[in-house]
Protein backbone atom coordinates (compact mmCIF):
# COMPACT_ATOMS: atom_id res chain seq x y z
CA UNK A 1 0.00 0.00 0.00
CA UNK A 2 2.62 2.35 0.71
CA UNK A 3 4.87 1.77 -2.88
CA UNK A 4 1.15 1.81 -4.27
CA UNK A 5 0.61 5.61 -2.75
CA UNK A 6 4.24 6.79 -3.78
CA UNK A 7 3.52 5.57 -7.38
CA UNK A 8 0.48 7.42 -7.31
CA UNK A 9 2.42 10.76 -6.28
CA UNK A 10 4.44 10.59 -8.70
CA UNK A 11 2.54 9.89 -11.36
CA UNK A 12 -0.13 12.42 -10.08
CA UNK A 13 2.84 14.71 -9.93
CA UNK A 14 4.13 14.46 -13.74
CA UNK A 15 0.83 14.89 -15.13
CA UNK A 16 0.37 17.95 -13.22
CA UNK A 17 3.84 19.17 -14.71
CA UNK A 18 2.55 17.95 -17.97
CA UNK A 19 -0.77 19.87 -17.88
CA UNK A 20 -1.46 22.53 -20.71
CA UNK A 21 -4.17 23.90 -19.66
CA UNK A 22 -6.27 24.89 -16.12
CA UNK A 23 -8.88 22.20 -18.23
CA UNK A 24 -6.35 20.03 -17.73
CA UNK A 25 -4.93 20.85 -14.48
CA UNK A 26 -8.95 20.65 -12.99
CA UNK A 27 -9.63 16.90 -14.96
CA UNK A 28 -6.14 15.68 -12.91
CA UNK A 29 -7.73 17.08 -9.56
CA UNK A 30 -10.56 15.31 -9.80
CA UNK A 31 -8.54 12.41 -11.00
CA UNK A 32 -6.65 12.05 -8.01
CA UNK A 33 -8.14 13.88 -5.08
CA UNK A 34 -11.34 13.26 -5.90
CA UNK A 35 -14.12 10.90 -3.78
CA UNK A 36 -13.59 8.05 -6.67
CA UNK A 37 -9.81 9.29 -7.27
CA UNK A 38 -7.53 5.89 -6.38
CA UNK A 39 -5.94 7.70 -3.20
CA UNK A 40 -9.30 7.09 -1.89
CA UNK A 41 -9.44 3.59 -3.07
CA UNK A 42 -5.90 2.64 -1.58
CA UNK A 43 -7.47 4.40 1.89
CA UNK A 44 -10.54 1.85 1.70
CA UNK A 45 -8.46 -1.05 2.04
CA UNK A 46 -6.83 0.38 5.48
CA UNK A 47 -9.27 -1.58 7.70
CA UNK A 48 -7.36 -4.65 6.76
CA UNK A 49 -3.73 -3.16 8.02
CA UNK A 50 -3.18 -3.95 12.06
CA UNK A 51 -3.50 -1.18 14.22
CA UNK A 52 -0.19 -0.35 14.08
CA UNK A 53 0.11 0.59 10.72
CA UNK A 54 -2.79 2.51 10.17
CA UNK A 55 -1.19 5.64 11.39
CA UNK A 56 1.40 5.39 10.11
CA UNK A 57 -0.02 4.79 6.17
CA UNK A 58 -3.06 7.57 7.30
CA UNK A 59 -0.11 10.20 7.46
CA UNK A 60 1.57 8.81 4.38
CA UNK A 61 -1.96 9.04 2.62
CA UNK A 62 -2.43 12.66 3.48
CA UNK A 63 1.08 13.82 2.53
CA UNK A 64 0.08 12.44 -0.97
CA UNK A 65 -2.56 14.38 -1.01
CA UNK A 66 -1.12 17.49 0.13
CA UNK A 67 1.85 17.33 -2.00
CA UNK A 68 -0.45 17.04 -5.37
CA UNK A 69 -2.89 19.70 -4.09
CA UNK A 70 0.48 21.77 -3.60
CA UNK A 71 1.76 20.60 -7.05
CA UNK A 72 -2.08 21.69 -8.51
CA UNK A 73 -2.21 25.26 -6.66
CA UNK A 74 1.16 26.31 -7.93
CA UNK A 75 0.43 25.38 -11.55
CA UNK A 76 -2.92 27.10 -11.41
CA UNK A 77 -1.25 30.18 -10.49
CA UNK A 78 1.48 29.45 -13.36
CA UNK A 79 -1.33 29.11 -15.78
CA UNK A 80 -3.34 32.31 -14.42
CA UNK A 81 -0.10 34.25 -14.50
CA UNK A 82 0.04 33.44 -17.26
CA UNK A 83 -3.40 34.45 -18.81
CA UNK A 84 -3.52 38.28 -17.06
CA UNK A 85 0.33 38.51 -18.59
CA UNK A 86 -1.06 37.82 -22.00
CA UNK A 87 -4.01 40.09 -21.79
CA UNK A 88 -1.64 43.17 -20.38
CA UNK A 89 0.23 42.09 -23.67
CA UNK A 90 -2.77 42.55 -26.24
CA UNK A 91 -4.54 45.60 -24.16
CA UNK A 92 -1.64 47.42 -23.94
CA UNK A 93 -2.36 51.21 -24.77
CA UNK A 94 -0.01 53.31 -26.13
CA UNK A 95 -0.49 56.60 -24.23
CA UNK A 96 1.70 58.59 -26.85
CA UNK A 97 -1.00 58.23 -29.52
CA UNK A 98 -3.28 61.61 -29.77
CA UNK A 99 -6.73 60.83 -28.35
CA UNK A 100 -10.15 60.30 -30.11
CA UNK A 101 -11.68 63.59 -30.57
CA UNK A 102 -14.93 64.38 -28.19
CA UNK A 103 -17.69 65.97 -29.73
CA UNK A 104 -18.68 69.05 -27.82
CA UNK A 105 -22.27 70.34 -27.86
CA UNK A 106 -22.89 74.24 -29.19
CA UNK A 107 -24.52 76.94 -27.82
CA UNK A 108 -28.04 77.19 -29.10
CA UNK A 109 -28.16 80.18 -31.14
CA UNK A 110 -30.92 81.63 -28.45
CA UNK A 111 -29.16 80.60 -25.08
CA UNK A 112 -25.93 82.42 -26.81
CA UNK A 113 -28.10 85.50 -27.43
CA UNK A 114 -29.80 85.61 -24.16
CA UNK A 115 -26.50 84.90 -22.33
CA UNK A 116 -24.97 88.08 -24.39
CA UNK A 117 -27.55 90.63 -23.52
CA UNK A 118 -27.33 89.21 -19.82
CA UNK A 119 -23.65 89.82 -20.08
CA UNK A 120 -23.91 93.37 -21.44
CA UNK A 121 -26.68 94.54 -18.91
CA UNK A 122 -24.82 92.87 -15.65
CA UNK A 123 -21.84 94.86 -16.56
CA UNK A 124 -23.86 97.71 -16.63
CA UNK A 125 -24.39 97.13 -13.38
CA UNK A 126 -28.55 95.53 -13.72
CA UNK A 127 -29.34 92.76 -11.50
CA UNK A 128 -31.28 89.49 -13.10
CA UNK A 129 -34.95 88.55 -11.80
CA UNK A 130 -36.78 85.70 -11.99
CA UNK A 131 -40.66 85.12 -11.63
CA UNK A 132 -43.04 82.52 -12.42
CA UNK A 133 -44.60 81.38 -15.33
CA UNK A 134 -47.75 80.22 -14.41
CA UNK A 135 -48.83 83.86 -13.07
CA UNK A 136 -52.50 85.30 -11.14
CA UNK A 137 -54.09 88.10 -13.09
CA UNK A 138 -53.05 90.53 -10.78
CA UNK A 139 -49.58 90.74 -11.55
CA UNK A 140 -49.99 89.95 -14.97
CA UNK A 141 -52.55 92.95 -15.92
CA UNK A 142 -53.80 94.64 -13.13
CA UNK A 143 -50.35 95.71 -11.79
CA UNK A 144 -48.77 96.86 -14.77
CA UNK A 145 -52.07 99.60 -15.14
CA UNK A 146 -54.00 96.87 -16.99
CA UNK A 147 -57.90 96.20 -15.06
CA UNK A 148 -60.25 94.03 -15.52
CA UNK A 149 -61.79 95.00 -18.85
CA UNK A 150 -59.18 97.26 -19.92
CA UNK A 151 -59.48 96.97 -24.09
CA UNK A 152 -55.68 96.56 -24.21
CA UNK A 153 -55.54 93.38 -22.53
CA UNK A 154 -56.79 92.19 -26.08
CA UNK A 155 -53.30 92.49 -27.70
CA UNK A 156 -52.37 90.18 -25.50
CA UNK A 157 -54.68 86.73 -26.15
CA UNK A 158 -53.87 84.57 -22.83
CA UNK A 159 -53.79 80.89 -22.10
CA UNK A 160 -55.78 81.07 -18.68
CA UNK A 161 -56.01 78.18 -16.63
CA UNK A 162 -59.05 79.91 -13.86
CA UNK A 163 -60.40 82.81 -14.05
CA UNK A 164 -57.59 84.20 -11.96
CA UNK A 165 -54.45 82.27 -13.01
CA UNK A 166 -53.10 81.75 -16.64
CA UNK A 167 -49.67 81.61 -18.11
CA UNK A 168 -47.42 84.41 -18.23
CA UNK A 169 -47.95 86.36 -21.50
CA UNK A 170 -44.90 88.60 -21.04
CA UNK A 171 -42.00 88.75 -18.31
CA UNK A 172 -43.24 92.62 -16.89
CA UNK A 173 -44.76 90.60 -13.73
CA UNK A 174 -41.35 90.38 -12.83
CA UNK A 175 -41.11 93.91 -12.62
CA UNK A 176 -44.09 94.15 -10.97
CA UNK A 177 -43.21 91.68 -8.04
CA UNK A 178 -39.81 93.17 -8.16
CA UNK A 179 -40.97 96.84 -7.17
CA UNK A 180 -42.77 95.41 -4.25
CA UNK A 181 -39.97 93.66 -3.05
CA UNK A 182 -38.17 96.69 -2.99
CA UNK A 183 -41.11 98.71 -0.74
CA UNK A 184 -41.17 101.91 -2.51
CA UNK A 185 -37.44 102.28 -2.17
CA UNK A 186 -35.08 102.44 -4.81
CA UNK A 187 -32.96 102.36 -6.84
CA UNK A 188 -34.07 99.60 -9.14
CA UNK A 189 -32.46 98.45 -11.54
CA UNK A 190 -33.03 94.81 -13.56
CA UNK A 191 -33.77 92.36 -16.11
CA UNK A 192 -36.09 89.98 -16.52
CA UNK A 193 -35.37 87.31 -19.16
CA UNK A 194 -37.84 84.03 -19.32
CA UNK A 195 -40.38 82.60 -21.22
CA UNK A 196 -43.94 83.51 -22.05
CA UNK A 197 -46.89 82.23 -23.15
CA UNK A 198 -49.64 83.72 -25.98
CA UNK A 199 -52.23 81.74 -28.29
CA UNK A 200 -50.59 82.66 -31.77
CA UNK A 201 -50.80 80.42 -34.53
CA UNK A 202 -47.58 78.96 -35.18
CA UNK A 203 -45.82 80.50 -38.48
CA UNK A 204 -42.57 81.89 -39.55
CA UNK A 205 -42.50 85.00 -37.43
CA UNK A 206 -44.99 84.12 -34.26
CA UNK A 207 -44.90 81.10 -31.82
CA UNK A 208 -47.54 80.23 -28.92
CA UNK A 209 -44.01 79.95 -26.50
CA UNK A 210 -41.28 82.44 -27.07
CA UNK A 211 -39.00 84.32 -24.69
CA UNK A 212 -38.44 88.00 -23.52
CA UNK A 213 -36.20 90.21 -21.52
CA UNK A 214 -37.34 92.77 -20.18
CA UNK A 215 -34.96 95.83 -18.45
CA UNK A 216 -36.24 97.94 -15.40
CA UNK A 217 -34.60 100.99 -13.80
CA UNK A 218 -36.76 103.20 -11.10
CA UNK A 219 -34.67 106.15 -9.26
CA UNK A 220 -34.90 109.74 -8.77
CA UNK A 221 -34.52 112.01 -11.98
CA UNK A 222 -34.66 108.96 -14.52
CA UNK A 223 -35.27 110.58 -17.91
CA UNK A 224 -36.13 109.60 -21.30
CA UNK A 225 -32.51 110.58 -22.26
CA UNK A 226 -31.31 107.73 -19.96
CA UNK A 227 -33.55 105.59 -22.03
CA UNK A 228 -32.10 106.50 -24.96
CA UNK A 229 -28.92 106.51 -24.30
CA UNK A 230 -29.06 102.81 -22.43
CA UNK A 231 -30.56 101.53 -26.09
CA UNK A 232 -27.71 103.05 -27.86
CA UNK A 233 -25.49 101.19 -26.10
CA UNK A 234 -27.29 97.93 -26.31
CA UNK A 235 -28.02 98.64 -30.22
CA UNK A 236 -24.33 99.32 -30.91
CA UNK A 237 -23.15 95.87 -29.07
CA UNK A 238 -25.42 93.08 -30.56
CA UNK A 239 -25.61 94.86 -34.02
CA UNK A 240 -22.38 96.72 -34.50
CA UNK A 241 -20.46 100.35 -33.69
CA UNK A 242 -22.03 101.69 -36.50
CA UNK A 243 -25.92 101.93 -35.75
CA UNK A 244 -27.65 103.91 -34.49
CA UNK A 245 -31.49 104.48 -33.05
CA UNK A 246 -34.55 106.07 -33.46
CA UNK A 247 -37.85 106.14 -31.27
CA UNK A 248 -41.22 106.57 -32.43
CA UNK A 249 -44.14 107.00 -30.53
CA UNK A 250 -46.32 104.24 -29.25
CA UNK A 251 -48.77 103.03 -26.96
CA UNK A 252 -48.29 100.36 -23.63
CA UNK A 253 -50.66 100.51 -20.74
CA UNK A 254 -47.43 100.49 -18.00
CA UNK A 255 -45.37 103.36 -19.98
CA UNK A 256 -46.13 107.16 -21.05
CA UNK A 257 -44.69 107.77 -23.08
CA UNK A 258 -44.13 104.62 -24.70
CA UNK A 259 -42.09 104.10 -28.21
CA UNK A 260 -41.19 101.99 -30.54
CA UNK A 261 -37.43 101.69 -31.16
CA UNK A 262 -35.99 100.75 -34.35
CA UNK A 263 -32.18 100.49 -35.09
CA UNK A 264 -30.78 101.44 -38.76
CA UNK A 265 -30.28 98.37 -40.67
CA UNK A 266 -27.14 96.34 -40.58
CA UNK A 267 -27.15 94.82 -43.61
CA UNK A 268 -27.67 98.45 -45.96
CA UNK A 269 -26.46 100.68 -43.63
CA UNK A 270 -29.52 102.62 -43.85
CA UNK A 271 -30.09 102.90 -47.84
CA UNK A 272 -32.89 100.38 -47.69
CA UNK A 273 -33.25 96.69 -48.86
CA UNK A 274 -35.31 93.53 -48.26
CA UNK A 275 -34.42 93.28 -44.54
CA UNK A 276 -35.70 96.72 -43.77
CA UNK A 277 -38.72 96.41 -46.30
CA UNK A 278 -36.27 99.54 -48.20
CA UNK A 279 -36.89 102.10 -44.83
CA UNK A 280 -33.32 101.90 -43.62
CA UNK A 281 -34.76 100.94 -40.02
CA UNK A 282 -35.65 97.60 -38.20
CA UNK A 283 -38.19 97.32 -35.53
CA UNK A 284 -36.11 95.43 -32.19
CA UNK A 285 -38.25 96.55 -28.99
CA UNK A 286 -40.70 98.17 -27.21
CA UNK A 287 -39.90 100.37 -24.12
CA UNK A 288 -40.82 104.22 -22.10
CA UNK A 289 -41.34 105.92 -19.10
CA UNK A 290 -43.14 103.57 -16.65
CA UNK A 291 -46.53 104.76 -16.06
CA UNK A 292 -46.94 106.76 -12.65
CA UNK A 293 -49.97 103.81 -11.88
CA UNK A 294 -47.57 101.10 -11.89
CA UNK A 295 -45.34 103.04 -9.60
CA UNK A 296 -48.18 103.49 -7.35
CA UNK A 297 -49.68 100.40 -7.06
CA UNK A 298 -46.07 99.40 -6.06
CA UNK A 299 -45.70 101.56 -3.29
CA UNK A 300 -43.40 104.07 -4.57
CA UNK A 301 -44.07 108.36 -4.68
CA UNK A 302 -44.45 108.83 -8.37
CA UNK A 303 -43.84 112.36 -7.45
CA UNK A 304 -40.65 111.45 -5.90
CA UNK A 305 -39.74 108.26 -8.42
CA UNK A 306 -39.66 107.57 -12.20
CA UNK A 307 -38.07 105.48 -14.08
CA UNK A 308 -38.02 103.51 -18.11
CA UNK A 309 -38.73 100.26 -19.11
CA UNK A 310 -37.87 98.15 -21.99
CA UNK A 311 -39.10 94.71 -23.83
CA UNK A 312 -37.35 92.73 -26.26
CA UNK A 313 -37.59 89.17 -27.93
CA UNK A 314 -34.26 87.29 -28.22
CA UNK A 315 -35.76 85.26 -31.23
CA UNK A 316 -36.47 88.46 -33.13
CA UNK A 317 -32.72 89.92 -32.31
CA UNK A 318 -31.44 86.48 -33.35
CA UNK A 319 -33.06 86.37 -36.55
CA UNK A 320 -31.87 90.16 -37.56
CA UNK A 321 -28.25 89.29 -35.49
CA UNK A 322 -28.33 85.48 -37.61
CA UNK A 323 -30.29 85.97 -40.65
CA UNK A 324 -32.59 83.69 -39.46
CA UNK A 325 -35.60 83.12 -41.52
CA UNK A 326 -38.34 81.35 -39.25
CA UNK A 327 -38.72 80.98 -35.62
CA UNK A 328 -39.33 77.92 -35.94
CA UNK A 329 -35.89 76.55 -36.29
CA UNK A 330 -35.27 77.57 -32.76
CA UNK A 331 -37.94 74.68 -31.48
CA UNK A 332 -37.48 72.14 -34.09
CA UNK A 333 -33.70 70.20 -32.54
CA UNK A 334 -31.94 69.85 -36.06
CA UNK A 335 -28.75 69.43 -35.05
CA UNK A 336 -27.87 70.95 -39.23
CA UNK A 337 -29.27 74.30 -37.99
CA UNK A 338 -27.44 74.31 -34.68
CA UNK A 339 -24.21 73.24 -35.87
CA UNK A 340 -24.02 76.86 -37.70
CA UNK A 341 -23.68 78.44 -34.46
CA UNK A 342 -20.66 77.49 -32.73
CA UNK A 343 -18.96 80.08 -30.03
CA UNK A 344 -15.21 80.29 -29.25
């Protein structure tokens, strides 16, 4: 029995140096060690030994078995050495190759202009302010010198949810909430960029969800010149050094006066072409003294305040800055129209 278990070491043993593969290796554990592997056969046939030399061949036995199980581990970890050498070898990565370019999303063309006339009025020292959309009447109409039944709340057609709440149809709530933040105190001085809500028919030029900002200032001795002069230099930086304004009179419940401002056209320099409909001028906002009611119904002394306020569309400067044709291009997610707008 005991030349019996040394011939099955080392026989066990040179198939385990002869293995290929952990396949292998695994079919000559179970082979040997296993609960029909001949080491357990040879310990069967103990019970006919004397007592003597049980002990002895039941320490032999397990020697066998731990010298193959030794013999098994070490070439498993040769083998799986092995293996994770030759996959370092085919994933290596040569880190002095130039990298695969990332694509990097644009600006849409309307974030870019909304983020520029932001930009311009914060450096002119303007704070931004934020309301909400879904608004109440109140500060949609009746604050801004608008009551019930007025005839101009017409020109606005609203998307009302009750009879008191609807969505937003321009961002001069803001203003409105803003002034009685402020407690009849000023100075004022902000703009309110957002979106707003009106039931126009969808079409090149109109959309039932566009966006406005809208600038406030309220202080003592605010003139029209200040007005005029704050256009000028927003005119001059989205359109270029070279243009210049004009107002025209015009009608808003919340100003008087109110005006209509137009800056000369870009692309003629004033001489007149299809842009301008051959006037020279392009329509870009509305703005004007804010009406002594709104002031009021704020809390501040219209006798002691005034101040100007101005609306704008960033589609309709986008199109004129752009040459955009239709609003609609600014909803519709082809990625061939926003590619053309790309910002350093």
């Amino acid at each position: 029995m005991q030349e019996q278990l040394k011939t099955l070491q080392a026989e066990a043993l040179e198939k385990v140096n002869q293995a290929e593969d952990l396949k292998g290796l695994n079919d000559i554990r179970v082979a040997y060690l296993g609960k029909k592997g001949p080491i357990t056969e040879v310990l069967r046939g103990m019970g006919k030994l004397s007592a003597e030399e049980r002990p002895v061949m039941g320490a032999l036995a397990n020697e066998v078995r731990e010298a193959i199980a030794t013999a098994i581990t070490e070439k498993q970890e040769n083998f799986e050495k092995e293996v994770i050498e030759k996959k370092l070898t085919s994933e290596t990565i040569d880190v002095t190759l130039p990298g695969r370019p990332v694509k990097i999303g644009n600006h849409h063309p309307l974030t870019a202009v909304i983020e520029e006339i932001e930009d311009l009025f914060l450096g002119m020292g303007y704070q931004i302010a934020e309301g909400p959309e879904v608004e109440i009447d109140y500060y949609n109409f009746e604050a801004l010198n608008l009551p019930k039944g007025h005839p101009a709340r017409d020109m606005q057609d609203s998307f009302y949810i009750t009879d008191e709440v609807l969505m937003r149809t321009h961002t001069s709530p803001v203003q409105a909430r803003t002034l009685e933040k402020f407690k009849g105190q000023g100075p004022v001085k902000i703009i309110c960029p957002g979106k707003v809500y009106r039931r126009d028919d969808d079409d090149a030029t109109h959309s039932h969800q566009f966006t406005q900002i809208e600038g406030l200032v309220v202080d003592e001795n605010v003139h029209m010149s200040d007005l005029k002069g704050t256009l000028e230099v927003f005119a001059k930086k989205m359109f270029g050094e070279e243009r210049e304004i004009r107002l025209r009179p015009s009608f808003f419940p919340f100003t008087e006066p109110s005006v209509e401002v137009d800056v000369s056209c870009f692309k003629c320099g004033g001489k007149g072409c299809n842009v301008c409909k051959k006037t020279g001028w392009i329509e870009i906002l509305g703005a004007g003294m804010v009406h002594p009611n709104v002031l009021e119904m704020a809390g501040f002394d219209s006798k002691k305040y005034s101040g100007f306020a101005f609306g704008m569309g960033p589609e309709r400067i986008a199109m004129l800055k752009y040459g955009i044709d239709d609003i609609r291009h600014f909803y519709t997610d082809d990625i061939r129209f926003l590619k053309q707008f790309k910002r350093a």
